[in-house]
Protein backbone atom coordinates (compact mmCIF):
# COMPACT_ATOMS: atom_id res chain seq x y z
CA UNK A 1 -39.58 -23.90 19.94
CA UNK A 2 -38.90 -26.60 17.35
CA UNK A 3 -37.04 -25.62 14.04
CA UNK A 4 -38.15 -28.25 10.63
CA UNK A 5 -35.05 -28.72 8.46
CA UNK A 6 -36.70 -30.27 4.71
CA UNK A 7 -33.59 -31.36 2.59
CA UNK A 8 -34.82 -31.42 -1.19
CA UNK A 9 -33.34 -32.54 -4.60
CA UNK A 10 -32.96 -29.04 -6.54
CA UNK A 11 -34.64 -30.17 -9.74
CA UNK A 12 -37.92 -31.12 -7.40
CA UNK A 13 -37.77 -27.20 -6.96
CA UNK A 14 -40.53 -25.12 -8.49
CA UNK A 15 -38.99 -23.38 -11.13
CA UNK A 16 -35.68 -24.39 -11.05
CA UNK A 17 -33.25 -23.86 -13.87
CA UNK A 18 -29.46 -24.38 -14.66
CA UNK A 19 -28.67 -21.84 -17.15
CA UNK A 20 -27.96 -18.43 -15.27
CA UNK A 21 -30.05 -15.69 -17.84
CA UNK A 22 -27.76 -12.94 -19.59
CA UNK A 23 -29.49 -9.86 -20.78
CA UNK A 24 -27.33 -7.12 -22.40
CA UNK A 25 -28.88 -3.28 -22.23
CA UNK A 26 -28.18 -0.23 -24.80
CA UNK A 27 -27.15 3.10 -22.82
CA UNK A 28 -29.41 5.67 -22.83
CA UNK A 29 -32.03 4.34 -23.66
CA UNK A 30 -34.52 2.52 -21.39
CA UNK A 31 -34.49 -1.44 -20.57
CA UNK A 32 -35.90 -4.52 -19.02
CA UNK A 33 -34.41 -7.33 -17.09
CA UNK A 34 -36.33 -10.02 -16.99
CA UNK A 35 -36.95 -12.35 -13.92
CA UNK A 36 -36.33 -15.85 -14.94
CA UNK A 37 -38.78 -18.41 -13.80
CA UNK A 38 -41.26 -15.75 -13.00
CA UNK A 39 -45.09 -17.37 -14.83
CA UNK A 40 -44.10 -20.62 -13.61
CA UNK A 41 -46.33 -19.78 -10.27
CA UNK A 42 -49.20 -17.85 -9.52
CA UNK A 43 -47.49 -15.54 -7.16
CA UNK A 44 -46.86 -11.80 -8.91
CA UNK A 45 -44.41 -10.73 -5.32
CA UNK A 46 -41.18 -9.85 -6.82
CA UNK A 47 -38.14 -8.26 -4.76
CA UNK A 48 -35.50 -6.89 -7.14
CA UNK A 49 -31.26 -6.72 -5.73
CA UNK A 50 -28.09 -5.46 -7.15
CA UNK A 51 -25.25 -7.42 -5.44
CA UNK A 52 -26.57 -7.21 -2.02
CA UNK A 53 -28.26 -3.65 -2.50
CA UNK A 54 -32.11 -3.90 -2.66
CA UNK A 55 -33.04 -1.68 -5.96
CA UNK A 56 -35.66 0.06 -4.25
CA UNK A 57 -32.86 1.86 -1.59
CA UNK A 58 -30.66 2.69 -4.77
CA UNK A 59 -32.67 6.17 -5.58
CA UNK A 60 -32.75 5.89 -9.41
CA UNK A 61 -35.32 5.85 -12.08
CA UNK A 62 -37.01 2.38 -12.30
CA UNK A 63 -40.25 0.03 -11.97
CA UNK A 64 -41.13 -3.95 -11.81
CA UNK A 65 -44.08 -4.45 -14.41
CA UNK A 66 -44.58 -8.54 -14.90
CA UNK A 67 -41.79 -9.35 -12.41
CA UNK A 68 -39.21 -7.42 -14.84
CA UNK A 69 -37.59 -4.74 -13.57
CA UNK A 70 -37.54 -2.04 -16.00
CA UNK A 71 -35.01 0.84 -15.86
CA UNK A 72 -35.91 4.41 -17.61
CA UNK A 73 -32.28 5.37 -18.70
CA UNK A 74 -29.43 2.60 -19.05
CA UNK A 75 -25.92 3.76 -17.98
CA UNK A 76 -22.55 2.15 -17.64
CA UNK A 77 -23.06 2.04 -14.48
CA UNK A 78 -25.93 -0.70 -14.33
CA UNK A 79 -23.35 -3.61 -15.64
CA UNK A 80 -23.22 -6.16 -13.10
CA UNK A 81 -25.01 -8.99 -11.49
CA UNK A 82 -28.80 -9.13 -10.57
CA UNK A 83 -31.04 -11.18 -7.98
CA UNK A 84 -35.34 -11.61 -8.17
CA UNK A 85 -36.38 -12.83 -5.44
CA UNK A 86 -39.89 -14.23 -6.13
CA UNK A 87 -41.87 -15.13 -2.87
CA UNK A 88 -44.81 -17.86 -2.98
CA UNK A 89 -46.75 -20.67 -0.84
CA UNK A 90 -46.97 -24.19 -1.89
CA UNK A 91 -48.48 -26.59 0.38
CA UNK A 92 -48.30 -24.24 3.27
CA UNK A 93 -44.65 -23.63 2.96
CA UNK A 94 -43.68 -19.99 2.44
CA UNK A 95 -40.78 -20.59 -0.72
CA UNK A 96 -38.37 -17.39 -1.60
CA UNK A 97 -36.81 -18.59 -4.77
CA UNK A 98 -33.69 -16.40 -5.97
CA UNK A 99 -32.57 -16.15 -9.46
CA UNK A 100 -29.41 -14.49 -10.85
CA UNK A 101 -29.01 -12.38 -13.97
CA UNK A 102 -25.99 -11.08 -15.49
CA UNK A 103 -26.68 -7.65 -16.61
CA UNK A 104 -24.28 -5.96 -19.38
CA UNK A 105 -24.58 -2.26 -20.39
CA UNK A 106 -23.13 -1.50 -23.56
CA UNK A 107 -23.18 1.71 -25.45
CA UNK A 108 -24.49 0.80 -28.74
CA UNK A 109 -24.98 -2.86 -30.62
CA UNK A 110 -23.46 -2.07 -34.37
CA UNK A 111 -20.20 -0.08 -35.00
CA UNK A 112 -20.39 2.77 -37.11
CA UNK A 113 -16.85 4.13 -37.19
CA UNK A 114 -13.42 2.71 -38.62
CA UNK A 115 -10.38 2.75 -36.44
CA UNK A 116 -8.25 6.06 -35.37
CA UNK A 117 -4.91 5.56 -35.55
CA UNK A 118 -2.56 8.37 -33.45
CA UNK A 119 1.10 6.92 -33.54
CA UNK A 120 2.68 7.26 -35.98
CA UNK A 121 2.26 10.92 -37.42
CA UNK A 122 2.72 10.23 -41.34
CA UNK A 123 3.59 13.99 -41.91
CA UNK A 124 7.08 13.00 -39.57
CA UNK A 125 9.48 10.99 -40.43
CA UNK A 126 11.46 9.31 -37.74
CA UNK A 127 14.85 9.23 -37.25
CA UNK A 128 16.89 6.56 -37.07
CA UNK A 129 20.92 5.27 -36.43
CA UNK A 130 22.36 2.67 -38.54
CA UNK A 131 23.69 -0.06 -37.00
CA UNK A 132 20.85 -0.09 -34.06
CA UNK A 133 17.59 -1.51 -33.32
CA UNK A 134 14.64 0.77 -33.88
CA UNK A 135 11.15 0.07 -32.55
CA UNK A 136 7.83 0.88 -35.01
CA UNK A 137 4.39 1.56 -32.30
CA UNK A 138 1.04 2.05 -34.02
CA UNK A 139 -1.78 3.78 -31.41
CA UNK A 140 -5.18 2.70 -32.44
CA UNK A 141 -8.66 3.77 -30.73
CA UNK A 142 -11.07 1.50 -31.66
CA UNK A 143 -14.84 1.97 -31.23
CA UNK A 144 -16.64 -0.95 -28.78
CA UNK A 145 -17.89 -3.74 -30.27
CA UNK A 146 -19.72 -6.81 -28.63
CA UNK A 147 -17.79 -9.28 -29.76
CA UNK A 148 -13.91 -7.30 -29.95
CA UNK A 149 -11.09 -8.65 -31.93
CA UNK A 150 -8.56 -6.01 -33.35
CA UNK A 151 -6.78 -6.36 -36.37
CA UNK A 152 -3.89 -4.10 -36.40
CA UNK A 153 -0.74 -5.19 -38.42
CA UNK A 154 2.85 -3.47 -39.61
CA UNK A 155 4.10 -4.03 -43.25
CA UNK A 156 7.17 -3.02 -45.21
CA UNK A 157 6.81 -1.56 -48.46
CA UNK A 158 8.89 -1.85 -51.21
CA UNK A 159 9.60 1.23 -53.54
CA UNK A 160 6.02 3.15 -54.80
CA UNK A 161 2.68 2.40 -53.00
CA UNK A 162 1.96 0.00 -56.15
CA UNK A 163 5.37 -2.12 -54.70
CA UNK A 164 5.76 -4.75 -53.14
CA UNK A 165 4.74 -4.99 -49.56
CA UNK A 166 5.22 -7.70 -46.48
CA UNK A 167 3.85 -8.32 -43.15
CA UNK A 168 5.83 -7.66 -40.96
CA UNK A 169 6.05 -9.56 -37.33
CA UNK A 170 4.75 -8.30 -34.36
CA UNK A 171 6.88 -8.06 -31.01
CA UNK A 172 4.19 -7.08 -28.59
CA UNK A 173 0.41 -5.73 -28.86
CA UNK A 174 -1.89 -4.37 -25.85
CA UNK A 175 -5.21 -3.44 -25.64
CA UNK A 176 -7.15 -1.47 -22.62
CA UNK A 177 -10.65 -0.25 -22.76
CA UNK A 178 -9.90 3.68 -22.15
CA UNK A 179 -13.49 4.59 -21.78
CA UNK A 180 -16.88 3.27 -21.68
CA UNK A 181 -16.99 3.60 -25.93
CA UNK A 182 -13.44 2.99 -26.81
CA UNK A 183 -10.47 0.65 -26.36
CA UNK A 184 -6.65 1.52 -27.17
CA UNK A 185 -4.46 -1.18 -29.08
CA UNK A 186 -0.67 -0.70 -29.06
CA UNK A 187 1.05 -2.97 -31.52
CA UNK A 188 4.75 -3.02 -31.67
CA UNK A 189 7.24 -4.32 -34.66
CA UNK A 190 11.05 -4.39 -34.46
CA UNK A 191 13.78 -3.46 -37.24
CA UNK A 192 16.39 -6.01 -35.82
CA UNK A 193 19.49 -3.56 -37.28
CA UNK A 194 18.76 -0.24 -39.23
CA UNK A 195 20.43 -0.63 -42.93
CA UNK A 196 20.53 2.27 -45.77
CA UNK A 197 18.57 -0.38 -47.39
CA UNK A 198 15.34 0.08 -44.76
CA UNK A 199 15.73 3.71 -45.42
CA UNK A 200 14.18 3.18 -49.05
CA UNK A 201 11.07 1.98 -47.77
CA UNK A 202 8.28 2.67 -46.50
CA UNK A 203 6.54 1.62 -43.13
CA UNK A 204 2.30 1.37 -43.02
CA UNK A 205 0.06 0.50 -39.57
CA UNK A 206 -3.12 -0.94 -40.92
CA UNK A 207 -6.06 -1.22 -38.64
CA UNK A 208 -8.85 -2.95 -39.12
CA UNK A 209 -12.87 -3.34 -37.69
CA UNK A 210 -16.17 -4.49 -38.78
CA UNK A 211 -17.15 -0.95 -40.09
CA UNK A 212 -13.62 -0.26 -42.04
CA UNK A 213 -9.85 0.11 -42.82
CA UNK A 214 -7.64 2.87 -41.38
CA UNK A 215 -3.81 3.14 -42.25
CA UNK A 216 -1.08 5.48 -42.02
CA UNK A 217 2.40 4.89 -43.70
CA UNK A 218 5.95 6.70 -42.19
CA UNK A 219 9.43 7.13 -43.44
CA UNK A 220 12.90 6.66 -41.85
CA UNK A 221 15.67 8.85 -41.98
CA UNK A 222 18.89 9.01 -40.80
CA UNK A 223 20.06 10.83 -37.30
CA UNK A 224 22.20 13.29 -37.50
CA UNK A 225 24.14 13.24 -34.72
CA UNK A 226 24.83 17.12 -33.16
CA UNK A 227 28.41 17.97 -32.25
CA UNK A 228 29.66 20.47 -29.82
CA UNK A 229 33.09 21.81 -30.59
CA UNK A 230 32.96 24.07 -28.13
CA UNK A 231 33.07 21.30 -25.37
CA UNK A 232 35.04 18.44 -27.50
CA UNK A 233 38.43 20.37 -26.60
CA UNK A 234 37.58 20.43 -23.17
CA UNK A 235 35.21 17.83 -22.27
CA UNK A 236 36.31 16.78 -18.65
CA UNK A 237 37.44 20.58 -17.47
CA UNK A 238 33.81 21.71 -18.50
CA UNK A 239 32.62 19.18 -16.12
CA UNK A 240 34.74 19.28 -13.51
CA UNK A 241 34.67 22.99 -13.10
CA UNK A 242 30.32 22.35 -13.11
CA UNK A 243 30.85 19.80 -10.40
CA UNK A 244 33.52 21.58 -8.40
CA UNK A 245 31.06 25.13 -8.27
CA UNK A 246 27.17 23.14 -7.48
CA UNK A 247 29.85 21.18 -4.31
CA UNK A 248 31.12 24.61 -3.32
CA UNK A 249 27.53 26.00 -3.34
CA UNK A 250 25.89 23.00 -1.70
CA UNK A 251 28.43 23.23 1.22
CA UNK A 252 28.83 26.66 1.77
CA UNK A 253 25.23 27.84 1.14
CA UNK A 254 25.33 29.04 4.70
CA UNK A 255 28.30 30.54 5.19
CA UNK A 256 26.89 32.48 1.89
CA UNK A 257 23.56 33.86 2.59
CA UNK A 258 24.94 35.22 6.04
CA UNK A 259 27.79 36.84 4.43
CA UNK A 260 25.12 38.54 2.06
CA UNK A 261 22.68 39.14 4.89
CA UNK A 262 24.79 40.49 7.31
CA UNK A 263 27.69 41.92 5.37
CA UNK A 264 26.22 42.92 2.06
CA UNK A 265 21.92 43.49 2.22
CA UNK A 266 21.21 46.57 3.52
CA UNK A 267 17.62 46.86 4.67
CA UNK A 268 16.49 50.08 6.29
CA UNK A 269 15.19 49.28 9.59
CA UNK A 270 12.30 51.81 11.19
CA UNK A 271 13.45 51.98 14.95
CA UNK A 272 9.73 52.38 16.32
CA UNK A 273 9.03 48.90 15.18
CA UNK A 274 11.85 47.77 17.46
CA UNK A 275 11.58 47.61 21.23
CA UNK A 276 15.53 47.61 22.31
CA UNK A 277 18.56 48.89 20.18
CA UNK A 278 20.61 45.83 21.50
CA UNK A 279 19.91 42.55 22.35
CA UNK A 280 23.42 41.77 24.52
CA UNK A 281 24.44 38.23 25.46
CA UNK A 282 27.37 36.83 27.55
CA UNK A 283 28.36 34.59 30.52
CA UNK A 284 30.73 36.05 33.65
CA UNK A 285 34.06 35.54 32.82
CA UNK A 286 35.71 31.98 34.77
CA UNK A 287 38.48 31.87 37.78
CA UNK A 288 40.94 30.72 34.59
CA UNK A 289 41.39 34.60 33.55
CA UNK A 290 43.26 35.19 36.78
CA UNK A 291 46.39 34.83 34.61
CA UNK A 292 46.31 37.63 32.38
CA UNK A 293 45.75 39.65 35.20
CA UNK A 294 41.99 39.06 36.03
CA UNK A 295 40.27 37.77 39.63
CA UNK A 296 37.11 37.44 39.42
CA UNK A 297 36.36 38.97 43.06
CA UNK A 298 37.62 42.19 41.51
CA UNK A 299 36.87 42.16 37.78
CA UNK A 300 33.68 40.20 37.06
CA UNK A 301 31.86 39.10 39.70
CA UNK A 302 28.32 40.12 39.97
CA UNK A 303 28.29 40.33 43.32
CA UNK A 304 31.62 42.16 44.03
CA UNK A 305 31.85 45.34 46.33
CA UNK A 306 35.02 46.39 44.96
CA UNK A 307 34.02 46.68 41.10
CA UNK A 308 30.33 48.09 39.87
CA UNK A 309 27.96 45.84 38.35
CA UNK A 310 26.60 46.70 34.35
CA UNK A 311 24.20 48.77 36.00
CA UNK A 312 26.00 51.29 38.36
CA UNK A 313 27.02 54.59 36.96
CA UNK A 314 29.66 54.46 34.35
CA UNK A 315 33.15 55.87 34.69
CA UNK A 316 35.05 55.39 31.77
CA UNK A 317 38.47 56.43 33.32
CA UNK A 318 37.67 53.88 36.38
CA UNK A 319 36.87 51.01 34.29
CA UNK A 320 40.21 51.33 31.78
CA UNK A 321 42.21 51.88 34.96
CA UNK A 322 40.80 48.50 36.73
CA UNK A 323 41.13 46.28 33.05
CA UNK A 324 37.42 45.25 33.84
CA UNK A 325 35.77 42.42 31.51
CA UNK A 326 33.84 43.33 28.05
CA UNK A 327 30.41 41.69 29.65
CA UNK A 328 31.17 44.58 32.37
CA UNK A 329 32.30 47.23 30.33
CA UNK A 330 30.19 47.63 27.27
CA UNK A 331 26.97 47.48 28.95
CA UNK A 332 27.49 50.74 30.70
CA UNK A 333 29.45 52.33 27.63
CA UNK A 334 26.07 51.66 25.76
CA UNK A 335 23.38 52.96 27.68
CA UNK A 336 25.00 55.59 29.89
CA UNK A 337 27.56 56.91 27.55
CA UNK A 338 25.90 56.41 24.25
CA UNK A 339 22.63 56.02 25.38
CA UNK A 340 21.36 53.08 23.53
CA UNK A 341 18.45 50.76 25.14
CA UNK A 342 19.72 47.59 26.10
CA UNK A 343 17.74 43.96 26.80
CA UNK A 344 20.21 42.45 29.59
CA UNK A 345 18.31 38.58 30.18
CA UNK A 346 19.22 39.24 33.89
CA UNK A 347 17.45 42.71 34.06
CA UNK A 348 15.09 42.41 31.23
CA UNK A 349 13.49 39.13 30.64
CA UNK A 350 10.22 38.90 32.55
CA UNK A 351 10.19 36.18 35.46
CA UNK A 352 8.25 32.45 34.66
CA UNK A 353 7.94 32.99 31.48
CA UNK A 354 8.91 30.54 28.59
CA UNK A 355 12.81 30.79 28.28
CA UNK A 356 13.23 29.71 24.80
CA UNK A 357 9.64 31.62 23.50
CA UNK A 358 10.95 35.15 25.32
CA UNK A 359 14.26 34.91 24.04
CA UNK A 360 13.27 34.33 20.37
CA UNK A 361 11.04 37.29 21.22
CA UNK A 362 13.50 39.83 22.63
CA UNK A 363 15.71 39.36 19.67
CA UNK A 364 13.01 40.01 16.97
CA UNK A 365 12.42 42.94 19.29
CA UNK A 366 15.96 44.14 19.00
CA UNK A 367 18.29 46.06 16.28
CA UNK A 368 20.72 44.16 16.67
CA UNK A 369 22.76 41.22 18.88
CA UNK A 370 25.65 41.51 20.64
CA UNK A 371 27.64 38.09 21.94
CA UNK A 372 30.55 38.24 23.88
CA UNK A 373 32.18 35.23 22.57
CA UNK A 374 34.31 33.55 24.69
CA UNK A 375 35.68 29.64 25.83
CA UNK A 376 32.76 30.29 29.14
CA UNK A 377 30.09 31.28 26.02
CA UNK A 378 30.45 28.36 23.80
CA UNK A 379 30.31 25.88 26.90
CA UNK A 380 27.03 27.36 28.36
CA UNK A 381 24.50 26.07 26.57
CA UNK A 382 21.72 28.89 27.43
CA UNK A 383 24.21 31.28 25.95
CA UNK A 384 24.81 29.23 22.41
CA UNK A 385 20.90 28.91 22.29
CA UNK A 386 21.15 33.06 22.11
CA UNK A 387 23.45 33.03 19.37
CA UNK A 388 21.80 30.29 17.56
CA UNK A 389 18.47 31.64 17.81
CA UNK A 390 19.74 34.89 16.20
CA UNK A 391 21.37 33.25 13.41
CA UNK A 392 17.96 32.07 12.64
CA UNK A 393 16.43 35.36 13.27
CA UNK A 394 18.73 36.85 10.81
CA UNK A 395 18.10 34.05 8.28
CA UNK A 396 14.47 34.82 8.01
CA UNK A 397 14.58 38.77 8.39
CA UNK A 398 17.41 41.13 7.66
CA UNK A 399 16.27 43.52 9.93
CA UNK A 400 18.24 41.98 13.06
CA UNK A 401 22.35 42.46 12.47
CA UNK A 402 24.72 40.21 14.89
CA UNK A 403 27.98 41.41 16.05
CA UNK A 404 30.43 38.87 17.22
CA UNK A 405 32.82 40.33 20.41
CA UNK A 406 35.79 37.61 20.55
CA UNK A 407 37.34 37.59 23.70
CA UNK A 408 39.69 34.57 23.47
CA UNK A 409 40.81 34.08 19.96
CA UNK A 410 44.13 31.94 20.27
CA UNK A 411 42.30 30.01 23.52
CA UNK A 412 42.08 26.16 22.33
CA UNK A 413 38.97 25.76 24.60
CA UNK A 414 37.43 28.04 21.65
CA UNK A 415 38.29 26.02 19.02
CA UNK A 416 37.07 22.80 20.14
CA UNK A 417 34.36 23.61 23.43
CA UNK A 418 33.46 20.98 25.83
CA UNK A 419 30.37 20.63 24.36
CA UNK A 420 30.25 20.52 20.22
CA UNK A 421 28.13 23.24 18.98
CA UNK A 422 25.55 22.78 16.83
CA UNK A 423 26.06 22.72 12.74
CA UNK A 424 24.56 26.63 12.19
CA UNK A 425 26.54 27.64 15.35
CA UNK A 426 29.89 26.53 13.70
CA UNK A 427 29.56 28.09 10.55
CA UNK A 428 28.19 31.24 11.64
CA UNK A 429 31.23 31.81 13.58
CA UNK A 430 33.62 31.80 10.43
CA UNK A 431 31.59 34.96 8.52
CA UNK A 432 29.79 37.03 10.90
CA UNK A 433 31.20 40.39 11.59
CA UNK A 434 33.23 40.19 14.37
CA UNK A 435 35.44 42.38 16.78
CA UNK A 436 38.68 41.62 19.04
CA UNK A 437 38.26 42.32 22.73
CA UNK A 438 41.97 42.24 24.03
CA UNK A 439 43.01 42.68 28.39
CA UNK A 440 45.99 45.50 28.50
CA UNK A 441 45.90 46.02 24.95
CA UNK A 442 47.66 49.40 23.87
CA UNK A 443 45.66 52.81 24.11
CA UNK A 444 44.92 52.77 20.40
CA UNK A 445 44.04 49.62 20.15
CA UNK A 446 41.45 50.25 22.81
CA UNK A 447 40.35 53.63 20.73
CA UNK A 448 39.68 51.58 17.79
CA UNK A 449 37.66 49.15 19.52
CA UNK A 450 35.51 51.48 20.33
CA UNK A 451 34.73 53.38 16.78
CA UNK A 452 34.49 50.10 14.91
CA UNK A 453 31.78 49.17 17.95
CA UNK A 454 30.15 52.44 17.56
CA UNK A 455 30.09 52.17 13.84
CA UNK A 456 28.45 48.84 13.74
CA UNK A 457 25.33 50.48 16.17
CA UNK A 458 22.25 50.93 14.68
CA UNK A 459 22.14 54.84 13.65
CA UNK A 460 18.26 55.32 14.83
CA UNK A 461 17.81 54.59 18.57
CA UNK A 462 14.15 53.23 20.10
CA UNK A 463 11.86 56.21 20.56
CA UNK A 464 11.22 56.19 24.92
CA UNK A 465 7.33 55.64 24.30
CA UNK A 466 8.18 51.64 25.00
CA UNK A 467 7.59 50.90 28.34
């Protein structure tokens, strides 16, 4: 298969012309655009494009009658650039011969309007300072024309509208075409320095177009500047003291809204909603007690013969006698004394589950948490994830309280952990309600332990229909 190449001078080209056409269309109303070139053959086959968009694929309201194609309603829209392609033989060669048109839509050929002028309101005078520049704008909507060329000017009058008056120079003018029908002009003129003198004249925006003259004339007047004698005396305390309370706020916003929550807010809590009465977190006691008296085969230990687990029956004079742990001790005072329901991880937390999703769970579930706090707590990180998640609990719902038990007070292994605690961790320790859990402290001591514990327990218990 052979492929002819013909190389030919472009004015030996049938109907061939320089000039690219221009036709300019009135919105709404109907229109024709012509195809250039289009009697100088015999051939009537005309394909009309917009851009690269065949007309016929464009779904709108139009026809080709004599190789024009005519369009029922002109919009906006139909500005741009148009191709015929006109399609014809000549001496057996089959010619497609494209012509361009430039295609303007315009909404109407004669303006009948003046110029609206927005900026500046006459019925306002503006204010001014002596001694300082001052800036004059004039907003004008003009009307489209075909052939645009705004006129807008400033001048200064002198005395009565029958003075004297002088053009003014401009700093700076814009114009934008807003809409399809309308262009905004912004033209600026500058007052170098404000005297009393400029504040005896008058200032007029005249705007001019081919259908008429629009003006609007302003005033100046002074600024009176407003004084405070309330804050003059004490201009840096005033600002100090703001400063010093939106600091205090930002930083202890915290510290704050848990002291509220958990101290102050009192939200009545329906018990049948709940699932346990106490939520009760802790970690076994370490070897390092041994010194106050402690050994972990015989105090804490799980797994010791000599001392019952949180679960055997409770015997209150037993347990004093033996100085047993808090994490051993209160479990049993709860639920076989006092008879609260208690969610113990080790007993209570079903097997394979998602750790962090049934924990979160268990304390929405739960009146209120109890945390042994001690140096072995805040270095076990399962254990600080309790506390932290109820901190966040409490944050978003006031139902759940917290109760801090602080075993180790003075111990420096509390103050700074082996592992740093995280940010809401830290400064939920300094304002939650806390109580002091102290090995071989006095008899009353011991009895007051126990009423401020029994006082912080939720009143209602969990009814026994939950499983």
């Amino acid at each position: 298969m052979f492929l002819y190449l013909q190389v030919m001078d472009k004015h030996r080209l049938p109907c061939y012309k320089d000039e690219e056409a221009v036709v300019t269309l009135i919105a709404g109303a109907g229109g024709t655009i012509p195809c250039p070139g289009f009697n100088c053959t015999l051939s009537t086959s005309v394909t009309w494009y917009k851009g690269n968009k065949s007309i016929s694929k464009m779904h709108r309201a139009n026809c080709v009658k004599n190789g024009g194609l005519q369009l029922c309603t002109v919009s906006q829209h139909d500005t741009g650039r148009y191709f015929c392609d006109k399609h014809f033989v000549e001496q057996g060669v089959q010619w497609t011969f494209r012509r361009p048109v430039a295609v303007t839509a315009i909404p109407f050929e004669e303006v009948s309007a003046s110029p609206r002028i927005t900026l500046p309101d006459e019925s306002a005078p503006q204010e001014v300072e002596l001694g300082e520049r001052h800036t004059l704008s004039c907003l004008v909507h003009f009307p489209y024309e075909v052939n645009f060329s705004p006129q807008v000017q400033w001048y200064m009058n002198y005395g009565d509208k029958g003075g004297k008056r002088n053009l003014m120079q401009t700093e700076s003018q814009q114009c934008n075409r807003v809409t399809f029908e309308e262009y905004l002009v912004t033209t600026e003129a500058l007052i170098q320095q404000v005297t009393a003198l400029h504040l005896k004249h008058t200032y007029t925006c005249m705007a001019s177009n081919s259908a008429g003259i629009s003006n609007v004339t302003v005033k100046l007047k002074k600024k009176i500047k407003e004084k405070w004698p309330s804050l003059i005396s004490y201009p840096i305390a005033s600002l100090l003291l703001l400063a010093g309370i939106a600091i205090v706020l930002r930083v202890k916003w915290l510290e704050l809204q848990l002291i509220y929550i958990s101290r102050l807010q009192s939200e009545k809590v329906d018990a049948d909603e709940k699932e346990f009465d106490v939520f009760f977190s802790y970690v076994w006691t370490s070897p390092h007690h041994e010194a106050a008296g402690l050994t972990r085969s015989a105090q804490s230990s799980p797994n010791s013969h000599d001392s019952p687990s949180p679960f055997e029956p409770f015997n209150l004079e037993h347990v004093i006698d033996n100085l047993r742990p808090p994490e051993v001790v209160i479990p049993m005072v709860l639920e076989d004394l006092w008879g609260y329901r208690l969610c113990l991880m080790e007993r209570d937390m079903p097997p394979g589950g998602a750790y962090a999703n049934d924990v979160v769970h268990a304390i929405r579930r739960s009146q209120i948490l109890i945390c042994v706090v001690s140096a072995d707590y805040l270095s076990n990180s399962n254990a600080v994830f309790v506390l932290e998640s109820g901190i966040q609990v409490l944050l978003q719902s006031s139902t759940l309280k917290i109760l801090l038990i602080r075993t180790s007070r003075t111990s420096a292994c509390f103050e700074q952990p082996d592992s740093p605690l995280p940010s809401v961790v830290q400064r939920a320790l300094k304002v939650l309600p806390s109580l002091d859990w102290n090995l071989g402290q006095t008899e009353s001591a011991t009895g007051n332990f126990w009423r401020s514990l029994k006082k912080a327990l939720p009143k209602h218990r969990v009814r026994s229909h939950f499983p």
